[in-house]
Protein backbone atom coordinates (compact mmCIF):
# COMPACT_ATOMS: atom_id res chain seq x y z
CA UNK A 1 242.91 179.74 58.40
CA UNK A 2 246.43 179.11 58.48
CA UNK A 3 247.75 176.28 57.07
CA UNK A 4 251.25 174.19 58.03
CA UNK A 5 252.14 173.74 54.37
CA UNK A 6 250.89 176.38 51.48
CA UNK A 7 250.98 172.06 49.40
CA UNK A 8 251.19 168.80 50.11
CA UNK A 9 252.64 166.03 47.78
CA UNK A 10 251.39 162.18 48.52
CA UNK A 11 253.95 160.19 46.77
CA UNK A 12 257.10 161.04 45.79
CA UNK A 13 257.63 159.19 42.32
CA UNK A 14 258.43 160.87 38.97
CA UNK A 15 255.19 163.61 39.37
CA UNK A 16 255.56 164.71 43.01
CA UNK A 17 259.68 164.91 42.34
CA UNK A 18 258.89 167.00 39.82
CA UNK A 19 255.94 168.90 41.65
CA UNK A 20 258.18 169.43 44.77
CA UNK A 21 260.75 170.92 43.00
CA UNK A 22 258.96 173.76 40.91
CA UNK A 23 256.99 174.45 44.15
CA UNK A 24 260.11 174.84 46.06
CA UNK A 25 261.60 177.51 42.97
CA UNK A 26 257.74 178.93 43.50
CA UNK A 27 259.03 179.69 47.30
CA UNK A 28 255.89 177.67 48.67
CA UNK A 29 256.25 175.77 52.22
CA UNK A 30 256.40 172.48 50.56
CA UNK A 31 255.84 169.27 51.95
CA UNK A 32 256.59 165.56 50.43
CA UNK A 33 255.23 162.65 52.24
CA UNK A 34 256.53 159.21 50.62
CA UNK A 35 255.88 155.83 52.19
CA UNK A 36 258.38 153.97 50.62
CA UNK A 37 261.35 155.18 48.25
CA UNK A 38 262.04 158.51 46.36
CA UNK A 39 261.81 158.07 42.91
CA UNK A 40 258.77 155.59 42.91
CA UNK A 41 257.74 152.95 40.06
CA UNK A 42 260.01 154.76 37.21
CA UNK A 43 263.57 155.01 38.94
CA UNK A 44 262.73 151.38 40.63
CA UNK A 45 260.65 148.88 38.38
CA UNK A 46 259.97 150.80 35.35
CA UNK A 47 261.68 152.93 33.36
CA UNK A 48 264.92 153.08 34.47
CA UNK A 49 265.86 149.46 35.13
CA UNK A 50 264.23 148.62 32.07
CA UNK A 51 266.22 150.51 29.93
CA UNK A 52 269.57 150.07 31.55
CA UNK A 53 268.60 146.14 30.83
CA UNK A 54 267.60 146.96 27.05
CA UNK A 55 270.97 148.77 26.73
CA UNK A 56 272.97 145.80 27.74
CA UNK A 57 270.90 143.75 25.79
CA UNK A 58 271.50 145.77 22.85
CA UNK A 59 275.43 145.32 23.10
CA UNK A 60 275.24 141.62 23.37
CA UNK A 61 272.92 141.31 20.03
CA UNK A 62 275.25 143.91 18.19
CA UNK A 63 278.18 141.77 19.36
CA UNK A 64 276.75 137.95 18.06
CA UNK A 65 275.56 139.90 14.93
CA UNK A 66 278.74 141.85 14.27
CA UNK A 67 279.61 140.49 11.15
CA UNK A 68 276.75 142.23 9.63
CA UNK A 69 278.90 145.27 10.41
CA UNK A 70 282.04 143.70 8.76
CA UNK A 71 283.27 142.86 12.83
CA UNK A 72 283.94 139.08 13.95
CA UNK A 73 281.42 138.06 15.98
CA UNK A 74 281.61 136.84 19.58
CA UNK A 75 279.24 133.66 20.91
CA UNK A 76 280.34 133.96 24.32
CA UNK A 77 277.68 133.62 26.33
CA UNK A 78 276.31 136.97 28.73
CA UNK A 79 276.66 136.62 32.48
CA UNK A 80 273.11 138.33 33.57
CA UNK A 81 274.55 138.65 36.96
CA UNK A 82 276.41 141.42 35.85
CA UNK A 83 274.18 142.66 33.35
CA UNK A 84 271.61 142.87 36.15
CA UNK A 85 274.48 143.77 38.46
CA UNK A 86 274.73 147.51 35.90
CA UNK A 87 270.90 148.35 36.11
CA UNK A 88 271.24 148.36 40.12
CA UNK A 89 274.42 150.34 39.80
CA UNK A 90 272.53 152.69 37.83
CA UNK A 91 269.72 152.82 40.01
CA UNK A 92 271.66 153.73 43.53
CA UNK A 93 273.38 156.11 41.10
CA UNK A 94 270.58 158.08 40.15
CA UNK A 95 268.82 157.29 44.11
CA UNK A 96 271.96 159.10 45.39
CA UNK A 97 272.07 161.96 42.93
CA UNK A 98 269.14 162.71 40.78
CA UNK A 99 266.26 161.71 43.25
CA UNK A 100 268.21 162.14 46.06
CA UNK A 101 265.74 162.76 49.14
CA UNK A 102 268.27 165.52 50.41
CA UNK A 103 268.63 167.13 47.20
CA UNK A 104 264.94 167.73 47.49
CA UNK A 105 266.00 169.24 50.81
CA UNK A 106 268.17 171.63 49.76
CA UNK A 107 265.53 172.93 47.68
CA UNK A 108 263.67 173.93 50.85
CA UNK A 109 261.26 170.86 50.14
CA UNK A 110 260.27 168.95 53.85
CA UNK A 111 260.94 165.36 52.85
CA UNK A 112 259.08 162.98 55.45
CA UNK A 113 258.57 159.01 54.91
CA UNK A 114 255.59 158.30 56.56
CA UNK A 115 252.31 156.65 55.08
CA UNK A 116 249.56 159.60 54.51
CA UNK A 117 245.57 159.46 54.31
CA UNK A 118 243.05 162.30 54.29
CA UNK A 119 241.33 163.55 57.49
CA UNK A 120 239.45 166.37 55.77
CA UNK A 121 239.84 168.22 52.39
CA UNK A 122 242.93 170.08 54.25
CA UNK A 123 244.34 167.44 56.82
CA UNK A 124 246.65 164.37 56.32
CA UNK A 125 248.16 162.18 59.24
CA UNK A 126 250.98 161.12 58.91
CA UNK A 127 251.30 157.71 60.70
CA UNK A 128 250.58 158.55 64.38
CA UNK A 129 250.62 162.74 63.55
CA UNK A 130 248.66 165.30 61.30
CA UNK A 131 249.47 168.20 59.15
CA UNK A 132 247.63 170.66 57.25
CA UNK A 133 247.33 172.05 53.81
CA UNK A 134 246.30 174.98 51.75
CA UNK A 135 246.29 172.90 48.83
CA UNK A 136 247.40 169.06 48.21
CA UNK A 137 248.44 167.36 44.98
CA UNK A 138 248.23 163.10 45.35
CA UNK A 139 250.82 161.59 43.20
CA UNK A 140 250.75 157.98 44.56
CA UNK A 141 251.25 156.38 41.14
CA UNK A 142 250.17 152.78 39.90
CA UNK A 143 251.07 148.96 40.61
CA UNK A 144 251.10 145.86 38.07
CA UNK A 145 247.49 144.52 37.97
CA UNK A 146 247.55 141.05 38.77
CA UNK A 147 245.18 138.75 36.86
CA UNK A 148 243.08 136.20 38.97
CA UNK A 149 244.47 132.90 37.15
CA UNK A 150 243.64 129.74 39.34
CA UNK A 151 247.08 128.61 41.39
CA UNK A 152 248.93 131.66 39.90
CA UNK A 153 249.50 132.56 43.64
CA UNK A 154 251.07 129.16 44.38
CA UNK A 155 252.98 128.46 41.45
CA UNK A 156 254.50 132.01 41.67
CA UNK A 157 255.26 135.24 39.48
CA UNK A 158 257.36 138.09 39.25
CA UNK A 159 255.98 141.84 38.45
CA UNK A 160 258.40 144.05 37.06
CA UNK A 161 259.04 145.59 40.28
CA UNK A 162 260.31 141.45 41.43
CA UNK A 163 261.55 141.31 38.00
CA UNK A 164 264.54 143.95 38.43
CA UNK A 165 265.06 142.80 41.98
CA UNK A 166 266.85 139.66 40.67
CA UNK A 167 270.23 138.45 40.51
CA UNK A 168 270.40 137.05 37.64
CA UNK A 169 267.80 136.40 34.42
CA UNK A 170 265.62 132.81 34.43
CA UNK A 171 266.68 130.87 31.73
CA UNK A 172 263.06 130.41 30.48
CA UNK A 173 260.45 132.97 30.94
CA UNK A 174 256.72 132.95 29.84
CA UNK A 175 255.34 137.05 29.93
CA UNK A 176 251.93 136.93 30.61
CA UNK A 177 250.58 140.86 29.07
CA UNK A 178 251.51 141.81 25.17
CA UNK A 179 252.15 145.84 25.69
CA UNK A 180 255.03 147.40 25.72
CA UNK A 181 256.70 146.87 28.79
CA UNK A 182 255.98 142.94 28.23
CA UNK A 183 257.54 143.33 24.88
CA UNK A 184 260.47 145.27 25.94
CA UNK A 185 261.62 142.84 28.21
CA UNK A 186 260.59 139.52 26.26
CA UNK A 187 263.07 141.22 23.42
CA UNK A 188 266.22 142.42 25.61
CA UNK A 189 265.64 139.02 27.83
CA UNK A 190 265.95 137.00 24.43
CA UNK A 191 269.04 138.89 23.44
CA UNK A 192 270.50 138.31 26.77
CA UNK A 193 269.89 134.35 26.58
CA UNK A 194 266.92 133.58 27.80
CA UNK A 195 263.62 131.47 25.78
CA UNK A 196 260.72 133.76 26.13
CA UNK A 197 257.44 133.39 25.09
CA UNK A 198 254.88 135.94 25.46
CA UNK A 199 251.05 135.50 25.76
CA UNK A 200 248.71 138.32 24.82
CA UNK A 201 244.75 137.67 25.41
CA UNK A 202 244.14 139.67 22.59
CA UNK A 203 244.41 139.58 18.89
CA UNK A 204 247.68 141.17 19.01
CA UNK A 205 250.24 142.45 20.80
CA UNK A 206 250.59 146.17 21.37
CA UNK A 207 246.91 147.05 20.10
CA UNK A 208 247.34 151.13 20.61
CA UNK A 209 250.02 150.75 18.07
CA UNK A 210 250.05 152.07 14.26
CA UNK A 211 249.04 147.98 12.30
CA UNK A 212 251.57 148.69 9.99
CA UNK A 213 254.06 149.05 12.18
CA UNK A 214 253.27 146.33 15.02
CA UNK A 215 253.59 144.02 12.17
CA UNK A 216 256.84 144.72 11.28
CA UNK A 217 258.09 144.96 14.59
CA UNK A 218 256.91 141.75 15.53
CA UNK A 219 258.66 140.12 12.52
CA UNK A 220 261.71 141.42 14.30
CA UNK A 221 261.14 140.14 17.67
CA UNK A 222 260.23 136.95 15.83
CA UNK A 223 263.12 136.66 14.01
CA UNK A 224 265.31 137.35 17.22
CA UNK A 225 263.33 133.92 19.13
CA UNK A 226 260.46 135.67 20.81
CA UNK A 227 257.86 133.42 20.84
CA UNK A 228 254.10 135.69 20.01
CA UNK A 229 251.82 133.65 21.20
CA UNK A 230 248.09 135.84 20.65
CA UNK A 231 244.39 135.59 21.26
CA UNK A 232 246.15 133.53 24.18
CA UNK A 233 244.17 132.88 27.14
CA UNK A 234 245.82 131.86 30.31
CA UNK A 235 243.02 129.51 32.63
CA UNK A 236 245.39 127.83 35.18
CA UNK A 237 248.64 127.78 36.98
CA UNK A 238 250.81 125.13 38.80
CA UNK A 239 254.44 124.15 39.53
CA UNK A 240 256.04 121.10 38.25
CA UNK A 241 259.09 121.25 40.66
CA UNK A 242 261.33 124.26 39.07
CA UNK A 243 259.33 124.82 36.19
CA UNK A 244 255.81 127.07 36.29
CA UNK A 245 253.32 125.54 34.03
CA UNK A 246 250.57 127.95 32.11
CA UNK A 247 247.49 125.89 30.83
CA UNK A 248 244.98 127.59 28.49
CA UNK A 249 243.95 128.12 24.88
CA UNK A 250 245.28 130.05 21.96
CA UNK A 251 242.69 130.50 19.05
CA UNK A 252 240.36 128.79 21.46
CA UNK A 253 242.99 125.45 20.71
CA UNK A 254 244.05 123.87 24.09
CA UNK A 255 247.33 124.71 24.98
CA UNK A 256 250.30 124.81 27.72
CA UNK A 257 253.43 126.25 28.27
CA UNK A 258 256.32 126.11 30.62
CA UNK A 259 259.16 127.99 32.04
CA UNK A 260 261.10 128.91 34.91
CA UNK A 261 259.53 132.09 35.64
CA UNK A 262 256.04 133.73 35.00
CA UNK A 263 256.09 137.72 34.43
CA UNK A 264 252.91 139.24 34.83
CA UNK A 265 252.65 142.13 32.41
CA UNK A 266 248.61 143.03 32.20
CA UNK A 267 248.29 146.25 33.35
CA UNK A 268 248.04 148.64 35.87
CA UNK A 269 246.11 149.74 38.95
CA UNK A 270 246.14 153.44 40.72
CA UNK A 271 247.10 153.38 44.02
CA UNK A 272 244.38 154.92 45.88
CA UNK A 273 242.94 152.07 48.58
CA UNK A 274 245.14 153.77 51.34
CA UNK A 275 244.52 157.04 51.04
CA UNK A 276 241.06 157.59 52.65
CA UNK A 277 239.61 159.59 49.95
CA UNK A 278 236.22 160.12 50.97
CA UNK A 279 237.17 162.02 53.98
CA UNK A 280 238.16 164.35 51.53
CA UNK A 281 235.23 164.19 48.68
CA UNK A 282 237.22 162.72 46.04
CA UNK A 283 235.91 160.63 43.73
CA UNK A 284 237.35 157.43 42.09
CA UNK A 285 236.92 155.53 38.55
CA UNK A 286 238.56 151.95 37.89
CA UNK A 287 241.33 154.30 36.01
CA UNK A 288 242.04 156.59 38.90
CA UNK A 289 240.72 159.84 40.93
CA UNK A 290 238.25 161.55 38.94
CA UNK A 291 239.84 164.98 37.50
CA UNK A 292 238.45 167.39 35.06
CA UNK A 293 240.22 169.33 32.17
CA UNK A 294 242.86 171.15 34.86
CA UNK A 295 243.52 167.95 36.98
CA UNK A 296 241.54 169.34 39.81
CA UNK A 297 239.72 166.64 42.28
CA UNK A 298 235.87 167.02 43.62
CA UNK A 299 237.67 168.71 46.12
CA UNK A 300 238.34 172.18 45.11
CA UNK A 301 242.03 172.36 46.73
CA UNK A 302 243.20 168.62 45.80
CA UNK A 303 244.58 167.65 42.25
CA UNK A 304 245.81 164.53 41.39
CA UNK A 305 248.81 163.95 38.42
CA UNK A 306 250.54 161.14 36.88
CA UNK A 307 248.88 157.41 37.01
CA UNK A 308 247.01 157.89 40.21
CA UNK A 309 244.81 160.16 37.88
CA UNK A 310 244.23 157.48 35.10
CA UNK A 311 245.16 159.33 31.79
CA UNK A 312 248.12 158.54 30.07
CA UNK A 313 250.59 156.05 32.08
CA UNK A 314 253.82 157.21 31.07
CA UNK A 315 256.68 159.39 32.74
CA UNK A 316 256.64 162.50 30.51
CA UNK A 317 252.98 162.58 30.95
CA UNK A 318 253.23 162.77 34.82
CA UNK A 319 255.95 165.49 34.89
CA UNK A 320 254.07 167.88 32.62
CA UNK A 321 250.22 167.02 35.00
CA UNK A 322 252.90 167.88 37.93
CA UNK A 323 253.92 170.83 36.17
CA UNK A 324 250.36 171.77 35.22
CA UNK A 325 248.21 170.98 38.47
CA UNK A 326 250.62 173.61 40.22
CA UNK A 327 249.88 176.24 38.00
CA UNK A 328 246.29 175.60 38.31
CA UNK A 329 246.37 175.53 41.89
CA UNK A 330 248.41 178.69 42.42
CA UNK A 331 247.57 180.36 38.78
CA UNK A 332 243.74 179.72 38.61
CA UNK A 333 242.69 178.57 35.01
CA UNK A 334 245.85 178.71 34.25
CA UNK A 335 246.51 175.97 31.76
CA UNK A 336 244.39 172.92 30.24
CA UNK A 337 246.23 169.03 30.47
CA UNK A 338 246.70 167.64 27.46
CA UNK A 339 244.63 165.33 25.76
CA UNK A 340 246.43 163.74 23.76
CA UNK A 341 250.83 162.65 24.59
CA UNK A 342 253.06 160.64 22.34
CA UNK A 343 255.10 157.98 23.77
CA UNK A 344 257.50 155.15 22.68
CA UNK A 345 258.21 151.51 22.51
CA UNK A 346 261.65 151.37 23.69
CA UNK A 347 262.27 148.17 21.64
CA UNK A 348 265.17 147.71 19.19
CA UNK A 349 264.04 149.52 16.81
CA UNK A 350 261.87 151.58 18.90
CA UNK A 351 258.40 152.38 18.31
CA UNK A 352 257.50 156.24 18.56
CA UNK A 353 253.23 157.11 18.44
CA UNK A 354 251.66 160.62 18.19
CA UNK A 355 247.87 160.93 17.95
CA UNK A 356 246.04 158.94 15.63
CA UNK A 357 246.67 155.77 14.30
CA UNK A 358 245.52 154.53 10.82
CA UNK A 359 242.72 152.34 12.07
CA UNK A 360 241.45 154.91 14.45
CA UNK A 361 241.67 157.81 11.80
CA UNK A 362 239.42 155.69 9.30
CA UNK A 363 237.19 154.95 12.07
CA UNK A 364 236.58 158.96 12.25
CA UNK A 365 237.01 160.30 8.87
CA UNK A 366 235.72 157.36 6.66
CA UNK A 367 238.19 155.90 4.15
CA UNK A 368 237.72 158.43 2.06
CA UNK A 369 238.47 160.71 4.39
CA UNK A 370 241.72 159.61 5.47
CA UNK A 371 245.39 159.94 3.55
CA UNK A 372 248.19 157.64 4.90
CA UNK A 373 251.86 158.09 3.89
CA UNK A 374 254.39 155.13 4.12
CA UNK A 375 258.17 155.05 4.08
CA UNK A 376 260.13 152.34 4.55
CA UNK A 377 263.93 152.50 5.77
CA UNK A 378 265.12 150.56 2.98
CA UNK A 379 264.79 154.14 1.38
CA UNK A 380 266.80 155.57 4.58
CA UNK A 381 270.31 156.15 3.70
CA UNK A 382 271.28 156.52 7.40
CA UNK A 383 268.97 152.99 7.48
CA UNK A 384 271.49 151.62 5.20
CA UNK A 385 274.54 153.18 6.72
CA UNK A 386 273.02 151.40 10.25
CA UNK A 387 272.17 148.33 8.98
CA UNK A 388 268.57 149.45 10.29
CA UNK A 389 266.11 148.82 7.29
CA UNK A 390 263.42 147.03 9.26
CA UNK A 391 261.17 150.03 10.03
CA UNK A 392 259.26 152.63 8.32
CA UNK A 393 257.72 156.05 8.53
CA UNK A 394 253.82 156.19 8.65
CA UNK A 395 252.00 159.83 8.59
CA UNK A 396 248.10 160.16 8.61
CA UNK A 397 246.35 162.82 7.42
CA UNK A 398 243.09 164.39 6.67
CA UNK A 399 242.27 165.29 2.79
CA UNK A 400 243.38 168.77 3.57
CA UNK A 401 246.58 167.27 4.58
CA UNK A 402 246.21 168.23 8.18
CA UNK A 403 248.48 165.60 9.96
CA UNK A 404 246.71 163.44 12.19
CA UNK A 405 249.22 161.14 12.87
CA UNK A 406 252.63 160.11 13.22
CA UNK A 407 254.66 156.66 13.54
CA UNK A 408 257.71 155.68 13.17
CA UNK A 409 259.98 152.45 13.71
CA UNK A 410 263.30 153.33 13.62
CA UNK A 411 266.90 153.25 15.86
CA UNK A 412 266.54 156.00 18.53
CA UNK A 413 262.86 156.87 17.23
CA UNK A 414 261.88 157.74 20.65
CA UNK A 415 264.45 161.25 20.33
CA UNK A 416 261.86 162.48 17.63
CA UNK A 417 258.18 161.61 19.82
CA UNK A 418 257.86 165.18 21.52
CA UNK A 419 258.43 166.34 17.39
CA UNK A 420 256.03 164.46 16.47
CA UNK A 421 253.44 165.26 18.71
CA UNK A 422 253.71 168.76 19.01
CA UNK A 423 253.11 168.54 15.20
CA UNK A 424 249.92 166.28 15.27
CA UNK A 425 248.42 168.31 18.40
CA UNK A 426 249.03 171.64 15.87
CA UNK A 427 246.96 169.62 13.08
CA UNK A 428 250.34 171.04 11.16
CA UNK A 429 249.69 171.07 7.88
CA UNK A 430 251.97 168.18 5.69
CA UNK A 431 252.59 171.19 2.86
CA UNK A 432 254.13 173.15 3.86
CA UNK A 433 254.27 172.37 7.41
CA UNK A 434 257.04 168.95 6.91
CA UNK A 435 258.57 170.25 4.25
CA UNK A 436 259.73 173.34 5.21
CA UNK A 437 261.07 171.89 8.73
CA UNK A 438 264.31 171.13 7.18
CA UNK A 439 265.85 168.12 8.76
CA UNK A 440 269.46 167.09 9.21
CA UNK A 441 270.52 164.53 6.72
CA UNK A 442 271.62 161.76 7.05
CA UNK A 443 268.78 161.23 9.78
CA UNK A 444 265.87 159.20 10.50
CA UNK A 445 263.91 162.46 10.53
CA UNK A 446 265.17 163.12 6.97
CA UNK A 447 262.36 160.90 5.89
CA UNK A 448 259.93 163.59 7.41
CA UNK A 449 260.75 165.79 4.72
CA UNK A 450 260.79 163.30 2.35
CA UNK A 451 256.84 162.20 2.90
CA UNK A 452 255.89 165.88 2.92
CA UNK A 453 257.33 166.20 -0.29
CA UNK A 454 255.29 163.20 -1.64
CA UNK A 455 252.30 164.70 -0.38
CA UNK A 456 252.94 168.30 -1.99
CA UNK A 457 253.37 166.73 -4.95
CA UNK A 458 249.80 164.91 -4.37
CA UNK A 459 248.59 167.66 -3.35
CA UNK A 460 249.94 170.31 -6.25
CA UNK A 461 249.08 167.79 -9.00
CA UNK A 462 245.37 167.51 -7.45
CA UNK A 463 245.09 170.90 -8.03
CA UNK A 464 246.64 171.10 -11.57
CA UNK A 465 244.22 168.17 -12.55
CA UNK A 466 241.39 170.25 -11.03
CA UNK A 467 242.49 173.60 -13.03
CA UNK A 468 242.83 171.71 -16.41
CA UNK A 469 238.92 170.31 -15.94
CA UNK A 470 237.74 173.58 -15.27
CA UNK A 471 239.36 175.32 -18.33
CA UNK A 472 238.49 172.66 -20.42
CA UNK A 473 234.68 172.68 -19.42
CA UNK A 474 234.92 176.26 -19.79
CA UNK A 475 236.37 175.74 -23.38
CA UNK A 476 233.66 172.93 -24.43
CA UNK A 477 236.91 170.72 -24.70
């Protein structure tokens, strides 16, 4: 049969960018269908916006807490119209440039806007036409899950995506959701003015994260005016004239709180209602479409990457399922998805996670089992050059010293997460393995080296103690 297309990309966000271009340097008839805007939930209510904000929000702490530095401080107070005014300068930037829809064309790529759903395993229509596909890779991406509060409807919310389509910041804000977009935002809003309080149904905010770690980073939003309100759960909504009013409990207490604005930070759900799947045979989960170990679909020639597939929400991880899903689908068997990614916390100081964390490594090798290395910044001397000592190091490892885990809470600790996890997914050994990866200095990632040397130590004295038991029970000593 011949085919319009050799693939078809639903959804041009930060996985079918990515797709479309490799396919295009693969010299495959390539076609992107996108029903809204190039560049999807990352460039437009995610990542990029966020980020922009948390930089600005940076500069205006750094400034009120120059004299830390040995700089006069400055109270003047931040105009968020122009802080907000930046992160959409910076997103038409990177909408005119980066994820341009003509640079895309230039590639060879046919760019069309049109709203897609299956016909058959090979045939989409596109609004009031159809096209057809040798193979098809859905990339339709997620949308904030909305919680079903009584009168949240009428008293009214932002998502993120309403979030960065303000003008200016609310002057109160209550963040309903305790991960880490909810705790990115409640920390650069608070920085740029604003009371926040932030509500988290369950025992504590960011629950994938290391303990030991969450704690202390929590101190610092503390510290900085974030209110952590946990085990909070939110049972009505209403308006009071200006003000949105949240009525619940927290540690099953009656309680209420109020602000301008309600941000509804819960979660995600794939986009997949539109898409007519079952004219194709693909199967859904609450997560996302169904894929096995190569991202493939029930339907041999459809693969689905990024959120839409329901395994690791982040950007990185739905480049490199892009990246991989076209290899499979052009390379048979070519290459496994990952099972495990690291990500970060963008907070200040960020909050970088690769594989296991100490609660989840005792839960599989017993407490025995289980080694876990700590190292505070106070022990940093680029800490102490930054007037940075709130965070800490963390490693896990087996008692073979296999690494199982890596944390760490530090200025710019994001820069070091691919490190990291390429590390833990190698079950790199701590001795040598740390040690011998000779890090910069001064550097955050000078305290790598530093932990492996603690554990060679352990580990070489273990085995001296071991040796002098055997000689003397061979020596009746």
């Amino acid at each position: 049969m011949t085919y319009d297309y050799d693939l078809a990309i639903i959804g041009a966000g930060s996985a079918g960018m990515a797709a479309a271009e490799v396919a295009a340097h693969m010299r495959l008839r390539v076609l992107l269908v996108e029903r809204d805007r190039v560049g999807g939930d990352c460039l437009w209510t995610g990542c990029v916006p966020s980020k922009t904000l948390i930089a600005s929000s940076r500069v205006a702490h750094q400034v009120r807490c120059a004299e830390a530095w040995g700089i006069v401080p400055s109270t003047a107070p931040v105009d968020s119209r122009r802080v907000l005014a930046r992160v959409h300068a910076v997103q038409q930037n990177l909408a005119a440039t980066t994820d341009s829809p003509d640079r895309l064309r230039a590639l060879g790529v046919d760019v069309r806007f049109a709203a897609a759903a299956f016909a058959d395993e090979h045939t989409l229509r596109l609004d009031a036409g159809r096209v057809t596909a040798r193979r098809v890779l859905i990339c339709t991406g997620s949308r904030p899950a909305v919680p079903g509060i009584p009168g949240l409807q009428e008293a009214g919310f932002l998502t993120p995506g309403d979030f960065f389509s303000l003008d200016g910041l609310p002057s109160s804000l209550l963040i309903v959701g305790g991960g880490p977009i909810a705790v990115e935002l409640a920390q650069a809003c608070a920085r740029l003015g604003a009371d926040v309080t932030v509500l988290e149904q369950l025992p504590t905010i960011l629950p994938r994260e290391e303990p030991l770690l969450r704690a202390r980073l929590r101190d610092v939003l503390e510290r900085e005016g974030v209110c952590i309100v946990e085990s909070a759960r939110v049972e009505r909504a209403h308006r009071r004239g200006a003000v949105r009013v949240l009525t619940g409990t927290a540690d099953g207490e009656p309680a209420a709180w109020e602000a301008e604005a309600v941000l509804v930070a819960a979660g995600r759900r794939p986009n997949v209602e539109d898409l007519q799947l079952d004219a194709a045979g693909v199967q859904t989960r609450a997560a996302g479409i169904v894929v096995d170990d190569r991202l493939r679909t029930h339907a041999t020639s459809i693969y689905a990457a990024g959120d839409v597939a329901g395994r690791f929400p982040f950007t990185h991880s739905a480049v490199a399922e892009a990246s991989i899903a076209l290899r499979n689908m052009f390379y048979p068997l070519s290459k496994k998805a990952p099972q495990t990614v690291p990500w970060a916390t963008f907070t200040d100081p960020e909050l970088t996670h690769a594989g296991l964390t100490s609660e989840e490594a005792r839960a599989q090798f017993g407490e025995g089992g289980t080694l876990v290395f700590r190292r505070p910044l106070t022990a940093s001397d680029r800490a102490r050059a930054d007037g940075a000592q709130q965070g800490e190091l963390v490693l896990i490892s087996d008692r073979s010293h296999r690494l199982l885990g890596a944390h760490l809470l530090a200025p710019g600790a994001g820069e070091v997460a691919g490190c990291l996890g390429s590390l833990v997914r190698r079950r790199e050994s701590m001795t040598p393995g740390l040690v011998d990866a000779i890090q910069a200095y001064p550097t955050y990632a000078f305290e790598l080296m530093a932990l492996g040397g603690e554990a060679t130590y352990q580990q070489l004295e273990s085995r001296f103690l071991r040796t002098v038991r055997r000689l003397n029970a061979a020596f009746g000593i």
